[in-house]
Protein backbone atom coordinates (compact mmCIF):
# COMPACT_ATOMS: atom_id res chain seq x y z
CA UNK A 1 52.91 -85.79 28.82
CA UNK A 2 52.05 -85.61 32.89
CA UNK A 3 49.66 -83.07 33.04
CA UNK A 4 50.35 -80.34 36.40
CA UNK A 5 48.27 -79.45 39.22
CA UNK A 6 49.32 -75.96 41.25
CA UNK A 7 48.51 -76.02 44.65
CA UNK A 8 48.51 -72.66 46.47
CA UNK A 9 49.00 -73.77 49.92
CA UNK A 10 49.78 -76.61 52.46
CA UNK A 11 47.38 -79.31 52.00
CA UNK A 12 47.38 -82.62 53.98
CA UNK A 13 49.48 -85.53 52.59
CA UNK A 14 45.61 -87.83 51.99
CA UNK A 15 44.70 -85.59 49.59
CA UNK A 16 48.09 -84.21 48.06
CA UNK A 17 48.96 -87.90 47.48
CA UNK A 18 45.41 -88.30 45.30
CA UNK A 19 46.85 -85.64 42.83
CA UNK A 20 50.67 -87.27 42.58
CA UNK A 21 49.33 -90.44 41.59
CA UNK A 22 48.21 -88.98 38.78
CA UNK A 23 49.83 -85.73 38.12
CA UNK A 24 52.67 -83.71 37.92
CA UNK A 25 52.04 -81.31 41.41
CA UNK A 26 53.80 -78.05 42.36
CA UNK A 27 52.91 -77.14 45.89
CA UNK A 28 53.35 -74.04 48.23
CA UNK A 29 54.95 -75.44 51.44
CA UNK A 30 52.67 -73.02 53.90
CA UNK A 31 49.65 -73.28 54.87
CA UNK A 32 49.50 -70.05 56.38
CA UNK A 33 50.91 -68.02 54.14
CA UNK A 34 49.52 -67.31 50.89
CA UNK A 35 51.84 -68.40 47.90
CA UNK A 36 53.74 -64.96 46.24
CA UNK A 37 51.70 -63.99 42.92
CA UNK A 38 54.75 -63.85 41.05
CA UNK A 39 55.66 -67.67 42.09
CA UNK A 40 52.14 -68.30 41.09
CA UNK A 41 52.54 -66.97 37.63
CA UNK A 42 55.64 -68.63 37.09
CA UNK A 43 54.32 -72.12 38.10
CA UNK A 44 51.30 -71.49 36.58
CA UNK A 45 52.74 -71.15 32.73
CA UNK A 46 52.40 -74.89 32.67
CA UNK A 47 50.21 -75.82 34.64
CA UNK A 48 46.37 -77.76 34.19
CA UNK A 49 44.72 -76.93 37.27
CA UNK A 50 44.90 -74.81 40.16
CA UNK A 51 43.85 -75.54 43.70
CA UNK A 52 43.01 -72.03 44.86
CA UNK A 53 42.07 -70.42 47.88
CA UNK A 54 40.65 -66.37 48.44
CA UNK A 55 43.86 -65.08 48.83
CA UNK A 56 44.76 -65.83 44.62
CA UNK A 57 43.78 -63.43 42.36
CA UNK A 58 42.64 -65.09 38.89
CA UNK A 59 42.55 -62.39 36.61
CA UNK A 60 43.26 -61.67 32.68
CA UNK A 61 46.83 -61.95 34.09
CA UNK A 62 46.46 -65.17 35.05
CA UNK A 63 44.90 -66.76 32.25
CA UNK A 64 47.34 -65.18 29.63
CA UNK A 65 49.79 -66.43 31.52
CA UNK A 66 48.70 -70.39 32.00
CA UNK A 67 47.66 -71.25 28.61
CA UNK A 68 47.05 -74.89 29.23
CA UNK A 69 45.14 -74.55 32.33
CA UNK A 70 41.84 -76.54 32.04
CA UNK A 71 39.85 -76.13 35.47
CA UNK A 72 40.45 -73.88 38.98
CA UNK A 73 38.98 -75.39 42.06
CA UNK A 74 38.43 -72.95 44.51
CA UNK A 75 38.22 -73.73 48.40
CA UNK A 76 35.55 -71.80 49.33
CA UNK A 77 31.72 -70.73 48.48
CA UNK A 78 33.01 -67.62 47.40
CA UNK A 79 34.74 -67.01 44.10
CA UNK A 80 34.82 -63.41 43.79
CA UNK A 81 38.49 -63.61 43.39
CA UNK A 82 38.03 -65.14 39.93
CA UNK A 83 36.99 -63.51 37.03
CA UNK A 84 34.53 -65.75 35.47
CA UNK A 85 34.10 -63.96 32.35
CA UNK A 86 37.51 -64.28 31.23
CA UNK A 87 37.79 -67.76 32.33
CA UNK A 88 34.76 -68.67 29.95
CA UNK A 89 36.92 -66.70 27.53
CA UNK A 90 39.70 -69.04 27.86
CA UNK A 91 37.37 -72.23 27.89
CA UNK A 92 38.83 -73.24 31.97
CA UNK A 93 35.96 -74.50 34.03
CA UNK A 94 35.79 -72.84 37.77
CA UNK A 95 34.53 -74.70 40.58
CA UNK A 96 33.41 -74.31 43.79
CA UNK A 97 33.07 -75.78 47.44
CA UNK A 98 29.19 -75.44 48.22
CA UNK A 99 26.84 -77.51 50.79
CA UNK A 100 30.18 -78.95 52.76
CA UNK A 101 30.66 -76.35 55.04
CA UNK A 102 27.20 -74.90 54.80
CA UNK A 103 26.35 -75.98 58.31
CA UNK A 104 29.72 -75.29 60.29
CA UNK A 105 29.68 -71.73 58.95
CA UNK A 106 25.89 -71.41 59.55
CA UNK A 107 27.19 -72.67 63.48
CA UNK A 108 29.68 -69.92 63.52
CA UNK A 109 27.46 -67.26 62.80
CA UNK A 110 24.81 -68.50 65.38
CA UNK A 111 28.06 -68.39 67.89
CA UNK A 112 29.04 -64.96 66.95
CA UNK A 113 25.02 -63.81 67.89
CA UNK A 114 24.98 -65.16 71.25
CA UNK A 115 28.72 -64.39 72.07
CA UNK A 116 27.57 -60.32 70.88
CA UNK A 117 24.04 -60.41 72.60
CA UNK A 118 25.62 -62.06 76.23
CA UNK A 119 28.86 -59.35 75.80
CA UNK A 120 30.80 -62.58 76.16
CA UNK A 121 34.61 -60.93 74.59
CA UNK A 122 34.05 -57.63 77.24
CA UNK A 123 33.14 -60.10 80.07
CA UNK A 124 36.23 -62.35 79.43
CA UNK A 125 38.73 -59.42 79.19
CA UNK A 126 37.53 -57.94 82.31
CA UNK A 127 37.91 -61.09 84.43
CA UNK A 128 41.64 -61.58 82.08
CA UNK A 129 42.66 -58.40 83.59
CA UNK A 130 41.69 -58.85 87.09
CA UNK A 131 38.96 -56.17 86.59
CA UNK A 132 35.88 -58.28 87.73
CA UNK A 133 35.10 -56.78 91.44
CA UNK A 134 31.89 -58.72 92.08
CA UNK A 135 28.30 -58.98 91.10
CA UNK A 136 25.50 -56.29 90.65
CA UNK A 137 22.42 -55.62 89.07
CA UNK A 138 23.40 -55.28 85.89
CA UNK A 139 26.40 -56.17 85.80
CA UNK A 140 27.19 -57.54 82.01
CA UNK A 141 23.99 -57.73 81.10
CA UNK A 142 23.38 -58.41 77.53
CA UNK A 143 20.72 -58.98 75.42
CA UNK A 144 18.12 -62.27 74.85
CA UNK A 145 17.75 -63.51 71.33
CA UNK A 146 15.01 -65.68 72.25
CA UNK A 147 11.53 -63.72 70.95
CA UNK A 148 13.56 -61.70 68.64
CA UNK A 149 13.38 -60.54 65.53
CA UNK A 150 16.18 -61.73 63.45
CA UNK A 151 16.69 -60.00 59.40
CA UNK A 152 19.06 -62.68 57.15
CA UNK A 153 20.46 -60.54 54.37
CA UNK A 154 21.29 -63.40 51.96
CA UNK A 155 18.75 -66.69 52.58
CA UNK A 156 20.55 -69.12 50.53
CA UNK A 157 21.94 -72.37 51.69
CA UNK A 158 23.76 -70.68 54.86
CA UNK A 159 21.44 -67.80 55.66
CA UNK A 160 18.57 -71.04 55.94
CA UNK A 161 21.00 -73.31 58.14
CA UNK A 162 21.23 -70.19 60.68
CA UNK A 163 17.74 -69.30 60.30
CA UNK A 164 17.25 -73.18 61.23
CA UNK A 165 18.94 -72.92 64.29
CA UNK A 166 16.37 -70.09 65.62
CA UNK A 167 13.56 -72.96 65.93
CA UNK A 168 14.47 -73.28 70.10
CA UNK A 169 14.18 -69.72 70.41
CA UNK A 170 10.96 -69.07 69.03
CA UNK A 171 12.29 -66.00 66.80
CA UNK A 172 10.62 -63.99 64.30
CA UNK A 173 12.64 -64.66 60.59
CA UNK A 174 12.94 -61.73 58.11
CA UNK A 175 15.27 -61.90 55.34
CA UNK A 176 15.94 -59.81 52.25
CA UNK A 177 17.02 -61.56 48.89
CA UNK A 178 17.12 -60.63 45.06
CA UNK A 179 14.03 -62.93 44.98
CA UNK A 180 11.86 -65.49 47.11
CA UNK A 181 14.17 -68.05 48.90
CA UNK A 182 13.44 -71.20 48.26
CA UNK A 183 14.23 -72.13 51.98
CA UNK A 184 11.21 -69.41 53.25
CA UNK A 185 8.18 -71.61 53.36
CA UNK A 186 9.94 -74.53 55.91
CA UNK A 187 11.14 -71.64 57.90
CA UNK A 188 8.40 -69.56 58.19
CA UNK A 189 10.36 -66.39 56.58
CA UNK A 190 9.14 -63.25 55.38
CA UNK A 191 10.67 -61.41 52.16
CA UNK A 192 11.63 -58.04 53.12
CA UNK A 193 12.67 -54.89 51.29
CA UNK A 194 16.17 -54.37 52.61
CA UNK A 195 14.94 -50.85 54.89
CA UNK A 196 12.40 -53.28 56.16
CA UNK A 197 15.40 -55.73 57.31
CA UNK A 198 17.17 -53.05 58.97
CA UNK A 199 14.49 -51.14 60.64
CA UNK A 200 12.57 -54.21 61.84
CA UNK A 201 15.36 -56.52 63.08
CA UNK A 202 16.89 -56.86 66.59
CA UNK A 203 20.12 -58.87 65.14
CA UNK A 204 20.91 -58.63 61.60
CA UNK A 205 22.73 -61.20 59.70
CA UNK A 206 25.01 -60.64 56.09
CA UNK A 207 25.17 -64.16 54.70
CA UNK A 208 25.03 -62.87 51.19
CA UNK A 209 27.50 -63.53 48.82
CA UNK A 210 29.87 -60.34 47.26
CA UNK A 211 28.14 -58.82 43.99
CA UNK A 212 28.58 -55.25 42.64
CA UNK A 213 24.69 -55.12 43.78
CA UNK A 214 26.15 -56.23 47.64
CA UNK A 215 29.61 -54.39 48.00
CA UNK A 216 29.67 -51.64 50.23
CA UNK A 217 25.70 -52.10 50.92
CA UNK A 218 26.23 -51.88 54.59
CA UNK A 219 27.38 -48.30 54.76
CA UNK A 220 26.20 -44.90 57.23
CA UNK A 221 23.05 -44.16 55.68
CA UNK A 222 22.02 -48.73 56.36
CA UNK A 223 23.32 -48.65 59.80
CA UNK A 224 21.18 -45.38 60.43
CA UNK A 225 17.95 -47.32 59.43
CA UNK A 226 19.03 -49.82 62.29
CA UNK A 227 17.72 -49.76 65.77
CA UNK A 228 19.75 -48.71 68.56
CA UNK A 229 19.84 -51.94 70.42
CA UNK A 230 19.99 -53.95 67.01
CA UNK A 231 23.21 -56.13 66.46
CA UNK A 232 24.92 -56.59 63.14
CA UNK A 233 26.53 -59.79 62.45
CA UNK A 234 29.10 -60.26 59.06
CA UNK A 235 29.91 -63.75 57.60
CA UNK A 236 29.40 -63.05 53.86
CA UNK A 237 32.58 -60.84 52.44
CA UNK A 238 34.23 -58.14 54.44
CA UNK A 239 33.89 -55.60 51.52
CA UNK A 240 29.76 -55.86 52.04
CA UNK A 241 30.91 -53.21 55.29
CA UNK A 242 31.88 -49.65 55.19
CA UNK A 243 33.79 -50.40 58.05
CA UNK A 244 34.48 -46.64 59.01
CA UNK A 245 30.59 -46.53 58.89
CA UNK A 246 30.36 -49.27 61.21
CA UNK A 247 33.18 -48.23 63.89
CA UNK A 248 31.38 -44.61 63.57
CA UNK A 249 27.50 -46.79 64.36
CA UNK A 250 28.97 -48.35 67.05
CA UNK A 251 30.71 -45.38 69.04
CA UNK A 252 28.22 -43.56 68.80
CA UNK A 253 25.39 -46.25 69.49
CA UNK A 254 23.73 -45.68 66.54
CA UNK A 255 23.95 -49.69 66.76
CA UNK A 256 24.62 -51.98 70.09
CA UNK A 257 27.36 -54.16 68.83
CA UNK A 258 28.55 -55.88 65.69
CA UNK A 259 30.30 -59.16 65.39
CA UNK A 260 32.28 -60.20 62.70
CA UNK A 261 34.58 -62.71 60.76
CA UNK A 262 35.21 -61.21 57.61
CA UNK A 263 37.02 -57.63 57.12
CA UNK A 264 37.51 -55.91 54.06
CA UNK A 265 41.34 -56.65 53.49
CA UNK A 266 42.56 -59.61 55.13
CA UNK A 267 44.23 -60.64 57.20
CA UNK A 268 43.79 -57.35 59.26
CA UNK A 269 46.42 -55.85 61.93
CA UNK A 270 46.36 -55.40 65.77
CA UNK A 271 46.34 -51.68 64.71
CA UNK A 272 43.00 -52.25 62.62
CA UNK A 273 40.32 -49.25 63.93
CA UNK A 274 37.80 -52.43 65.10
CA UNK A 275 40.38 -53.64 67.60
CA UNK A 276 39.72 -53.26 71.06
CA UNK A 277 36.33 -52.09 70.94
CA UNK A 278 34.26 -53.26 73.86
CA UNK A 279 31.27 -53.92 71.61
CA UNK A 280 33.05 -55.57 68.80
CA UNK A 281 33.58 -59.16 68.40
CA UNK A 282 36.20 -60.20 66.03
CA UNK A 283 37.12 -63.38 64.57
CA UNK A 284 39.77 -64.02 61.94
CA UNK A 285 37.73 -65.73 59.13
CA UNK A 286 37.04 -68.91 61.02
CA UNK A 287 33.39 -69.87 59.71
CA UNK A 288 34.09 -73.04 57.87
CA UNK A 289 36.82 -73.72 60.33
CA UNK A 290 36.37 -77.63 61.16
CA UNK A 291 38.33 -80.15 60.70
CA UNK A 292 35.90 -82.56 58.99
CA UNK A 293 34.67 -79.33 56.79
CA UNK A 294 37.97 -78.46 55.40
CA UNK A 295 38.64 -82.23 55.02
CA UNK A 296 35.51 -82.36 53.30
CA UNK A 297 36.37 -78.93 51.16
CA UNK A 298 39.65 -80.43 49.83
CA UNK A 299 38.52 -83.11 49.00
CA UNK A 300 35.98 -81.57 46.53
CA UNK A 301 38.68 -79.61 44.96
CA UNK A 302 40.86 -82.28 44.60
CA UNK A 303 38.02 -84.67 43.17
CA UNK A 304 36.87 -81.62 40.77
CA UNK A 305 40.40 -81.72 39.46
CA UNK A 306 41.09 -85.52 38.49
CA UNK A 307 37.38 -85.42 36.83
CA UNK A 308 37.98 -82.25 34.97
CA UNK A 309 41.71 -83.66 34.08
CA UNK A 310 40.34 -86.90 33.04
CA UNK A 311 37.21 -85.97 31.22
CA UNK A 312 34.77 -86.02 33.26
CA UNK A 313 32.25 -83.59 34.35
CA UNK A 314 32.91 -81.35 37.48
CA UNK A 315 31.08 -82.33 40.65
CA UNK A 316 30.49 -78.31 41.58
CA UNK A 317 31.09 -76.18 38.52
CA UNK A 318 30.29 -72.38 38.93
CA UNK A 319 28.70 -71.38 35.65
């Protein structure tokens, strides 16, 4: 019997066609829009594997529901959507994409820093609306990174590929982890306790990954233990952000600016409290967001799917 793959969204033809040669594939005909859970339940029943992205929710639903799935590849680092205890449970193997985009998102995050420190997003919409009357003093005038001191909340793979980046500007590296990074020593990075990260650093970067431990740790009383002209920049997980904590720091200039790509509940609105705010800049969960990376991330899946189907071990299990 053909055994099924589930694909939750639009995928290019180069790596669909890998799975049809060998499968049975259902697949949701948008990219952009996430495939309705109850279409994913039904087409799940029978299905092998899944091709996943953030936007599924594998749950206890989910698994009583597909009784002869085998393995869900994920596209992303993340997998906080899955419930790994219950896939154990039900003997499916979970995987991952790690390392691939490691570097592109590590490049979005240094963009975000610069783009909040030079008050890039203010500057443009001034000089969009015809606003820009001519030069003064201070006109604009931002912030330097270079001499900083810059606090990585989460140094693993991506919080080191930023922290690598900071080499030109001769920065000072603080970061705060569960334990010693294993990335410190070639980067010249101090462990922190986490009110050391916030009261020491000029920009401070969440790279961490979403844990009971992290939810919700960026909240009033961490952004009060921040320094005025300190910048707070967000790649990990939205839901590491009180966000009405962080709208509130920023007002009020408890903190100079925040920049961020993830929000807790995407995608968010034009309504959203964060938009419009002259020292907010906002991106809409762009940090792996090449071409090549995303190439490179569905590919994984798909690969961790045929070995998993045919016996063979997974290339990037999460265990």
């Amino acid at each position: 019997m053909t055994k099924k793959v589930v694909v939750t969204r639009q995928i290019k033809d180069e790596h669909l066609n890998q799975l049809k040669e060998k499968f049975e594939v259902f697949m949701w005909d948008s990219a952009g829009e996430p495939l309705p859970r109850e279409q994913f339940l039904e087409e799940i029943k029978d299905a092998d594997a899944a091709l996943t992205m953030l936007s599924e929710t594998v749950d206890a639903e989910m698994f009583e529901t597909a009784k002869n799935l085998k393995v869900v590849a994920n596209l992303a680092v993340g997998y906080d959507n899955i419930n790994l205890e219950t896939a154990k449970e039900n003997d499916v193997t979970i995987t991952n994409t790690p390392e691939v985009l490691t570097e592109t998102t590590a490049e979005l995050a240094f963009t975000l820093m610069l783009t909040s420190a030079r008050r890039v997003i203010k500057a443009n919409r001034e000089l969009e609306a015809g606003d820009w009357t001519g030069w003064s003093p201070y006109h604009m005038a931002g912030t330097d990174v270079l001499g900083k001191t810059i606090g990585v909340f989460g140094m693993g793979s991506i919080g080191a590929a930023f922290a690598r980046r900071l080499k030109g500007f001769d920065c000072k590296i603080i970061y705060h982890n569960r334990s010693e990074s294993k990335y410190a020593a070639d980067l010249n990075a101090e462990l922190v306790s986490f009110d050391e990260l916030l009261e020491q650093s000029d920009f401070v970067l969440c790279a961490a990954p979403l844990t009971d431990e992290t939810k919700y740790k960026f909240d009033k009383s961490a952004f009060g233990k921040m320094k005025s002209e300190a910048h707070f920049i967000n790649i990990g997980r939205g839901a590491h952000v009180v966000e009405a904590d962080l709208k509130e720091a920023v007002e009020t200039g408890e903190i100079a600016a925040a920049a961020l790509d993830v929000f807790d509940g995407e995608p968010i609105s034009k309504d959203h409290p964060f938009i419009g705010m002259d020292n907010m800049t906002l991106l809409p969960h762009i940090g792996s967001a090449s071409v090549a990376t995303r190439d490179n991330m569905v590919q994984l899946c798909v690969d961790n799917i045929m070995n998993v189907l045919e016996g063979k071990a997974p290339l990037t299990q999460v265990k």
